[in-house]
C-alpha atoms as a PDB file:
ATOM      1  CA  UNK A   1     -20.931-117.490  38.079  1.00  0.00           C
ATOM      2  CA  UNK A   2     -23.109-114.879  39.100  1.00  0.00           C
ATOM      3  CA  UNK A   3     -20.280-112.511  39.308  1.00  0.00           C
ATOM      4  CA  UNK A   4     -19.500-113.577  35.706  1.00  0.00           C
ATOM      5  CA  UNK A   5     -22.591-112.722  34.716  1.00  0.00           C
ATOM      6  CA  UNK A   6     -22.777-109.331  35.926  1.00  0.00           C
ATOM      7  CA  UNK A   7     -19.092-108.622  34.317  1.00  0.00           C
ATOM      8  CA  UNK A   8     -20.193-109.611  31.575  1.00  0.00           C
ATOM      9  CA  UNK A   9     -23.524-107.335  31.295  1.00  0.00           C
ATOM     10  CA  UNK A  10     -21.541-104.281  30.984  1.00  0.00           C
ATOM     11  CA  UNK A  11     -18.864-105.545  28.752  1.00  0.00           C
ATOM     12  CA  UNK A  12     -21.966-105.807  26.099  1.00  0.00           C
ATOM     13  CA  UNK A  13     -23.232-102.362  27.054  1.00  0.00           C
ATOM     14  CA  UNK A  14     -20.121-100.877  26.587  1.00  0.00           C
ATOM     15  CA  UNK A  15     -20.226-103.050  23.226  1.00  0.00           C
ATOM     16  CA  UNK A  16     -23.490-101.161  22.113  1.00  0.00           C
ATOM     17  CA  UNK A  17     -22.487 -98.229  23.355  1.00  0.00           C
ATOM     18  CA  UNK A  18     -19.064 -98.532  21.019  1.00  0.00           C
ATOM     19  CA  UNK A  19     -21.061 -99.608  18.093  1.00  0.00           C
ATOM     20  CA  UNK A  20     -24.123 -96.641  18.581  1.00  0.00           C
ATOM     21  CA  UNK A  21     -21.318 -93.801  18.713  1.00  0.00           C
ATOM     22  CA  UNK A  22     -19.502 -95.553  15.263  1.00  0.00           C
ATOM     23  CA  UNK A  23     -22.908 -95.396  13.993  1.00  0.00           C
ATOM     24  CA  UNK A  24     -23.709 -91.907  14.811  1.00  0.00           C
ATOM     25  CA  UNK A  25     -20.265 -91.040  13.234  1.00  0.00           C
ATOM     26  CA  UNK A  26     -20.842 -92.914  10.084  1.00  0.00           C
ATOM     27  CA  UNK A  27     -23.948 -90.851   9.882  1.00  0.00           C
ATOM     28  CA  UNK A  28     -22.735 -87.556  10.612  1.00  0.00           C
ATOM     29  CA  UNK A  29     -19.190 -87.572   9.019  1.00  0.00           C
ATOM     30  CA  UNK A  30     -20.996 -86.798   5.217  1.00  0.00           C
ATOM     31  CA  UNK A  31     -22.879 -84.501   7.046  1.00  0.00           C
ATOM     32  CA  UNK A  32     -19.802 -82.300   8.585  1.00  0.00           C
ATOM     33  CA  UNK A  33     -17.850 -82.974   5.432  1.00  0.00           C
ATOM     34  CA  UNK A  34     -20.504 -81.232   3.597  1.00  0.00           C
ATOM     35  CA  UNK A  35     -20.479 -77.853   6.076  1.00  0.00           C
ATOM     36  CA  UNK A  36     -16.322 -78.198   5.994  1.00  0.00           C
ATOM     37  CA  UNK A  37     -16.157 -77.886   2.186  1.00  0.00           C
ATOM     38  CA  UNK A  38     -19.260 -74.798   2.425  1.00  0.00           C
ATOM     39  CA  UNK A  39     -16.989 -72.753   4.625  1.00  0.00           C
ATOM     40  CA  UNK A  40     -14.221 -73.330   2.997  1.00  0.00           C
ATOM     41  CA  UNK A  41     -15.571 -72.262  -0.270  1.00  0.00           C
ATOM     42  CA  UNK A  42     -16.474 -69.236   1.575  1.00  0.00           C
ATOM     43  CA  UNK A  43     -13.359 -68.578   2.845  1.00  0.00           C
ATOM     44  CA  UNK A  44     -11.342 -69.004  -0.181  1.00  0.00           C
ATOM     45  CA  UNK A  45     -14.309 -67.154  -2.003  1.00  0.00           C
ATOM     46  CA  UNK A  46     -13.348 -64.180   0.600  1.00  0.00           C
ATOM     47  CA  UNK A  47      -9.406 -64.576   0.209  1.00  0.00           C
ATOM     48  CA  UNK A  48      -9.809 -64.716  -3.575  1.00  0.00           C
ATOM     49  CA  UNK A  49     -12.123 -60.939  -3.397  1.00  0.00           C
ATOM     50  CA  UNK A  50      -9.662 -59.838  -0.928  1.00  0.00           C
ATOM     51  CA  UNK A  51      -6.628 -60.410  -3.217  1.00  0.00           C
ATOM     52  CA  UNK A  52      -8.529 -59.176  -6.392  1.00  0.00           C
ATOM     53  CA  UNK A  53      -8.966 -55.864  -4.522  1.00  0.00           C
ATOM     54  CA  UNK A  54      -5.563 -55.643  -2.619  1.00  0.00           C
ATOM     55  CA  UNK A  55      -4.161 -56.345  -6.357  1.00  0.00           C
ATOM     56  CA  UNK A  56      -6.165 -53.341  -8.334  1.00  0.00           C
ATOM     57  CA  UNK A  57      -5.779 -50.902  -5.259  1.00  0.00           C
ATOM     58  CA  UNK A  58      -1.641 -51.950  -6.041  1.00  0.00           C
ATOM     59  CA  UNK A  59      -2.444 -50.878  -9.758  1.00  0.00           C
ATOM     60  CA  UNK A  60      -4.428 -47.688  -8.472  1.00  0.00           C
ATOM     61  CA  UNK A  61      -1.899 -46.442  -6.215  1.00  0.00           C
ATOM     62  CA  UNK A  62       1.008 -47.000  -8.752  1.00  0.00           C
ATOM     63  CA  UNK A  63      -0.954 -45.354 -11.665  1.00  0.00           C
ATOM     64  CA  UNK A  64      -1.669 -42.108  -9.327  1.00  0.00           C
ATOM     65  CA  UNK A  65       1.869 -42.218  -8.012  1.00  0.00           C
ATOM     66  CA  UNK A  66       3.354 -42.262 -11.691  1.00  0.00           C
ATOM     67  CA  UNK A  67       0.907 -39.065 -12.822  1.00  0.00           C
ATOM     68  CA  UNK A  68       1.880 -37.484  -9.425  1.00  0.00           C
ATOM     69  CA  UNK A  69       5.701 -37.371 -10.695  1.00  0.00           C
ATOM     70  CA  UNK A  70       4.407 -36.790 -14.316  1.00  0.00           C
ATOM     71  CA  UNK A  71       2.681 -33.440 -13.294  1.00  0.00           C
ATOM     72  CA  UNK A  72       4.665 -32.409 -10.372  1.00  0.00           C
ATOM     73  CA  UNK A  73       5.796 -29.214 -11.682  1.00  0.00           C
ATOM     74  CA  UNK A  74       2.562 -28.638 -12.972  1.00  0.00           C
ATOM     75  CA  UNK A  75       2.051 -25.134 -10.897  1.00  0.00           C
ATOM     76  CA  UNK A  76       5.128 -24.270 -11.254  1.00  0.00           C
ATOM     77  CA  UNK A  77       5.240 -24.545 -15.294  1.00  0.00           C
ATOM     78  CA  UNK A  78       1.480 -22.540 -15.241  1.00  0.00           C
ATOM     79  CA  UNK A  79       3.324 -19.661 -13.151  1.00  0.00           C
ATOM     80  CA  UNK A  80       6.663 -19.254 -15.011  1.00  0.00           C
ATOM     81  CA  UNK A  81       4.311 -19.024 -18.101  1.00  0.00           C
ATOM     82  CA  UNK A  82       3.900 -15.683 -16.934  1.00  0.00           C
ATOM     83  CA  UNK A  83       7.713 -14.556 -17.017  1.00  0.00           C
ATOM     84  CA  UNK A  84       7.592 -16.030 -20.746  1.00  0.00           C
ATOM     85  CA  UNK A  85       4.460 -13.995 -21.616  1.00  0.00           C
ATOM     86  CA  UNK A  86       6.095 -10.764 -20.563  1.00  0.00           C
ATOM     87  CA  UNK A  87       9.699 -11.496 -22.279  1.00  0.00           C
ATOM     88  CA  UNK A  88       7.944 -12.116 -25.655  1.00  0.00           C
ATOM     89  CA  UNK A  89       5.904  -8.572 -24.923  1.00  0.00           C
ATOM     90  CA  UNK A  90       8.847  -6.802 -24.335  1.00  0.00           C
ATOM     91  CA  UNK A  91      10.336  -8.111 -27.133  1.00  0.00           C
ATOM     92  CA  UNK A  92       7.374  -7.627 -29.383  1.00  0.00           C
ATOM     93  CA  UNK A  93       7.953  -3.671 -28.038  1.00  0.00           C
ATOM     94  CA  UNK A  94      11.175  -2.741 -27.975  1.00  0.00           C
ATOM     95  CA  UNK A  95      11.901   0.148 -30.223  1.00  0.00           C
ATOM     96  CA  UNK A  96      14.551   0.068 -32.737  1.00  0.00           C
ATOM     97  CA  UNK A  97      17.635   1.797 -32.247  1.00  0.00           C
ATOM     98  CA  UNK A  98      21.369   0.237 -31.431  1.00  0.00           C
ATOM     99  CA  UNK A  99      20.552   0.436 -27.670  1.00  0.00           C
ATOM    100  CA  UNK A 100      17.359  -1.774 -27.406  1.00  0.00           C
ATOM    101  CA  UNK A 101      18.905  -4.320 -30.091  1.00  0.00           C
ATOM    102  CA  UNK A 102      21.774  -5.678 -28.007  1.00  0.00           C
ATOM    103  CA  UNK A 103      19.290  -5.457 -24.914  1.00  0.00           C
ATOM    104  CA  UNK A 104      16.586  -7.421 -27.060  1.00  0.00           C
ATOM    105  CA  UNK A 105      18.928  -9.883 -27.861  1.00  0.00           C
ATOM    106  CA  UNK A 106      19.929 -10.544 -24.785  1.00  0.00           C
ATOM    107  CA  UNK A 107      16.103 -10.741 -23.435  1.00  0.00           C
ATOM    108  CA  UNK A 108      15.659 -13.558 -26.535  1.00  0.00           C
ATOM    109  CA  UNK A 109      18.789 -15.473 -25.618  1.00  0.00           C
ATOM    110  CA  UNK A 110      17.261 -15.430 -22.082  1.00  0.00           C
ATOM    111  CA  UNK A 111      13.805 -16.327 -23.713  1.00  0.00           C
ATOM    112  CA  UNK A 112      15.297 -19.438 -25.768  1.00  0.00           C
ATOM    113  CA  UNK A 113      16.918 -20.526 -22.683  1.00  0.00           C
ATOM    114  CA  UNK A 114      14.441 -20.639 -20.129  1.00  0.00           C
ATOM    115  CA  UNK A 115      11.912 -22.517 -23.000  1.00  0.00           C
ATOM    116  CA  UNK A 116      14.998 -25.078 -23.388  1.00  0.00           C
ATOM    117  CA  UNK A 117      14.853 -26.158 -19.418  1.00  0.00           C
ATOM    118  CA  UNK A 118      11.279 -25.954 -19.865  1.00  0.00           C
ATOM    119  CA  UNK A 119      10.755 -28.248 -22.537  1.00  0.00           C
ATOM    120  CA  UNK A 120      13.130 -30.434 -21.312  1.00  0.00           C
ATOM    121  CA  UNK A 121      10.642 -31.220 -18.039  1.00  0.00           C
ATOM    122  CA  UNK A 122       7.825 -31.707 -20.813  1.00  0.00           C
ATOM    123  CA  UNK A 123       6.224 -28.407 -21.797  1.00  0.00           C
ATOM    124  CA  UNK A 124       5.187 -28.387 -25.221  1.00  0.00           C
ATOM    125  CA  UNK A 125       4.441 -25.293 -27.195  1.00  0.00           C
ATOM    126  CA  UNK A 126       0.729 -25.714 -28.859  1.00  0.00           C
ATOM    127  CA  UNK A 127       0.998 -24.549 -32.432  1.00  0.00           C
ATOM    128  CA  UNK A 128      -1.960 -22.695 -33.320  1.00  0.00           C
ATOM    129  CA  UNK A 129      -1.755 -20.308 -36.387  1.00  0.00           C
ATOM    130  CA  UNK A 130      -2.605 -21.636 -39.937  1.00  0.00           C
ATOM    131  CA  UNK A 131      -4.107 -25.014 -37.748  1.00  0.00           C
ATOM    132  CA  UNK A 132      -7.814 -26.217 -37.813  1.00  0.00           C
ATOM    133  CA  UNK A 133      -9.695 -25.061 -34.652  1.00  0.00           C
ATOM    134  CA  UNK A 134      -9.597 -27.414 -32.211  1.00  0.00           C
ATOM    135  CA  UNK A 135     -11.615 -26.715 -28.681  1.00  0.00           C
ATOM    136  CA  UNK A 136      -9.195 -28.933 -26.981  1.00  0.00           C
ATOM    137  CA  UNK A 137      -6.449 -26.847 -27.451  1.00  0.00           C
ATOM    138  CA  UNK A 138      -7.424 -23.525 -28.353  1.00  0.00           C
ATOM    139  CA  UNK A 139      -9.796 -21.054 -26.695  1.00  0.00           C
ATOM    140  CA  UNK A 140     -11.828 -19.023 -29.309  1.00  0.00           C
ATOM    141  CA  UNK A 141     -11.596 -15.206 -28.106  1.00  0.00           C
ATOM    142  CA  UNK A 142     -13.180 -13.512 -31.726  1.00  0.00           C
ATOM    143  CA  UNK A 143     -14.285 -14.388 -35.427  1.00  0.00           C
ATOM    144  CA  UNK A 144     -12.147 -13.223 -37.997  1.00  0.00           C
ATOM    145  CA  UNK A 145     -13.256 -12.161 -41.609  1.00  0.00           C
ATOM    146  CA  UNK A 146     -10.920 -13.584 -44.091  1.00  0.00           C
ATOM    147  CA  UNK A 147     -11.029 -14.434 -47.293  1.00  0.00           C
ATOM    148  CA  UNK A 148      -7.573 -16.297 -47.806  1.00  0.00           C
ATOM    149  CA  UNK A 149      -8.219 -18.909 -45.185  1.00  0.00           C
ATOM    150  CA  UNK A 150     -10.351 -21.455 -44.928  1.00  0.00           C
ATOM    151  CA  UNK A 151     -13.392 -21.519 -42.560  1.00  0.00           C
ATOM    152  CA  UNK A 152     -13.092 -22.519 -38.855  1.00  0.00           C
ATOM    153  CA  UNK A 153      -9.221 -21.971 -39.288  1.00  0.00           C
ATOM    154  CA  UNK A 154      -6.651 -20.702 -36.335  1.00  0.00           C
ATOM    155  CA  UNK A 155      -5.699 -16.852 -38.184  1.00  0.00           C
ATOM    156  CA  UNK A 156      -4.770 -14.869 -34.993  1.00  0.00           C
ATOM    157  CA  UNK A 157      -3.066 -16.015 -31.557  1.00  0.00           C
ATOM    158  CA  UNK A 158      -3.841 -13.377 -28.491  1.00  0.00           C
ATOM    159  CA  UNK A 159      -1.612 -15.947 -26.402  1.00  0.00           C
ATOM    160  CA  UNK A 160       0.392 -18.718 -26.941  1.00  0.00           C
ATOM    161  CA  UNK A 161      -0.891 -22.323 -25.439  1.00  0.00           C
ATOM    162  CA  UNK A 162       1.249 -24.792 -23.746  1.00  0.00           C
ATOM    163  CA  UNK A 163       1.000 -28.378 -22.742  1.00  0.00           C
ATOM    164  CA  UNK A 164       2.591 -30.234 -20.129  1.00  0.00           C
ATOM    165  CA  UNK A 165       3.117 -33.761 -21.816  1.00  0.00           C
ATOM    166  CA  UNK A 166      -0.389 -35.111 -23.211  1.00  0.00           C
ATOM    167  CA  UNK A 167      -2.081 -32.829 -20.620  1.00  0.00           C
ATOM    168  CA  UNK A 168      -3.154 -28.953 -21.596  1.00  0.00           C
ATOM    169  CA  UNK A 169      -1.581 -26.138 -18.965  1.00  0.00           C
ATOM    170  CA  UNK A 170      -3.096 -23.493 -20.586  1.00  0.00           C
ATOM    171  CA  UNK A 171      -5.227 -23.832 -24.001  1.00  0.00           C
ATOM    172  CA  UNK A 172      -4.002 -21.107 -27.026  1.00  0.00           C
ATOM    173  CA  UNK A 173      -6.335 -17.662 -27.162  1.00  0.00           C
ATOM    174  CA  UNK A 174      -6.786 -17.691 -30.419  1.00  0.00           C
ATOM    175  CA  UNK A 175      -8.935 -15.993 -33.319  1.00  0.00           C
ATOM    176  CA  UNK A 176     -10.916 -18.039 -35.619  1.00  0.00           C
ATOM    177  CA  UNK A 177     -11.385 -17.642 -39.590  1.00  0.00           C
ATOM    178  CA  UNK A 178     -15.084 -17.329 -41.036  1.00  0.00           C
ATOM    179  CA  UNK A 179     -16.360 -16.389 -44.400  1.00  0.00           C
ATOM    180  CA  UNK A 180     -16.595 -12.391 -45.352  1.00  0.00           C
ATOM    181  CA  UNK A 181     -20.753 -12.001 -45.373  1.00  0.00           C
ATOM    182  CA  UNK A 182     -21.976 -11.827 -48.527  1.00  0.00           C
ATOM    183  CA  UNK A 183     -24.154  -8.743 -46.957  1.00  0.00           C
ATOM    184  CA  UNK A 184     -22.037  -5.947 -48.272  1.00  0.00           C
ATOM    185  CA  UNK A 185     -21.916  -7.198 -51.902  1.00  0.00           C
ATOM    186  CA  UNK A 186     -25.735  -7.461 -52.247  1.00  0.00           C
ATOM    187  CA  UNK A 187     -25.466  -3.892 -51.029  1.00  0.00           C
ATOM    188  CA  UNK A 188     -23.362  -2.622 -53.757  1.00  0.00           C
ATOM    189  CA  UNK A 189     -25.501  -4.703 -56.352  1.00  0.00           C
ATOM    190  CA  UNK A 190     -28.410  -3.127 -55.079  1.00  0.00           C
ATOM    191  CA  UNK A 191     -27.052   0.447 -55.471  1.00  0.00           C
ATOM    192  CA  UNK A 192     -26.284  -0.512 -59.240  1.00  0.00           C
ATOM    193  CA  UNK A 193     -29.361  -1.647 -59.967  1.00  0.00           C
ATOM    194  CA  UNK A 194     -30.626   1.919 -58.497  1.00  0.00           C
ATOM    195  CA  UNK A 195     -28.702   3.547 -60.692  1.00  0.00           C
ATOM    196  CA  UNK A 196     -29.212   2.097 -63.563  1.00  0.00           C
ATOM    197  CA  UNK A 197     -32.830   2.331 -63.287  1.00  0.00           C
ATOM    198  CA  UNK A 198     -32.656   6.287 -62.430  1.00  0.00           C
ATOM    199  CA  UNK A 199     -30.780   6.648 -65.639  1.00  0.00           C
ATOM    200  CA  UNK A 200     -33.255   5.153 -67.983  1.00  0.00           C
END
């Protein structure tokens, strides 16, 4: 009986012991729950910033890599504007006689032919004369007197601008169009009045 008794003892301390560590869970499951669904918010909260930037530096990388082929031949295009600057001189200076007429011909064929290929990679010829200045596209070398064109107007090109697509290669030297001063006919109106006075 004795013996019965002391099985029994730690059958109910094992009992208490059962029921204290049940009780200790109850109390910290809401508890560990609560830290589980903190880190995972930070986690996801990490994944979601690391996506958003893995997804723009996709966009980044596919935007540089299309203006990379866009403007490839960029240097090239700025260097064989060159070659076309001296064919149109020598054209603009050949003399005229039988001689220099087949041999300009042939340097304008040549001239037509090498814009073709060009403008067929995207170079674009800026029009300039009889246009409103725009700093943009043209590069202002002088102010021009003239009376026929309006003010701020393109009236002389030094050199011919180009784009490459939407992007300027080389912006037009142009000369601009301002208003004859009125300086020189007060002058005259002046000397009238002079004379006119002197004669009475």
């Amino acid at each position: 009986m004795a013996e019965e008794q002391g099985n029994d003892i730690p059958a109910e301390t094992e009992q208490e012991e059962n029921e204290q560590k049940s009780s200790e869970k109850i109390i910290t499951e809401p508890d560990s729950v609560e830290v589980l669904k903190k880190s995972f918010d930070e986690v996801n909260d990490k994944y979601l910033r690391l996506y958003a930037d893995f997804e723009n530096y996709k966009k980044v990388t596919a935007r540089n890599k299309e203006e990379l082929l866009k403007y490839a031949n960029e240097d090239l295009m700025t260097d064989i504007l060159t070659v076309i600057d001296h064919l149109e001189l020598a054209l603009q200076h050949s003399p005229d006689n039988e001689a220099s007429n087949s041999l300009a011909e042939g340097v304008q064929l040549t001239l037509k032919e090498l814009k073709n290929v060009l403008e067929k990679y995207g170079l674009v010829t800026i029009d300039a004369l009889g246009n409103p200045f725009d700093p943009s596209v043209h590069h202002a070398m002088s102010q021009i007197e003239a009376e026929d064109a309006d003010e701020n107007t393109v009236v002389k090109e030094f050199r011919k601008g180009y784009m490459l697509r939407e992007r300027v290669l080389r912006a037009a030297l142009v000369g601009v169009a301002i208003k004859p001063s009125q300086s020189g006919d007060s002058k005259s109106e002046s000397t009238e009045n002079q004379t006119v006075t002197s004669d009475e």
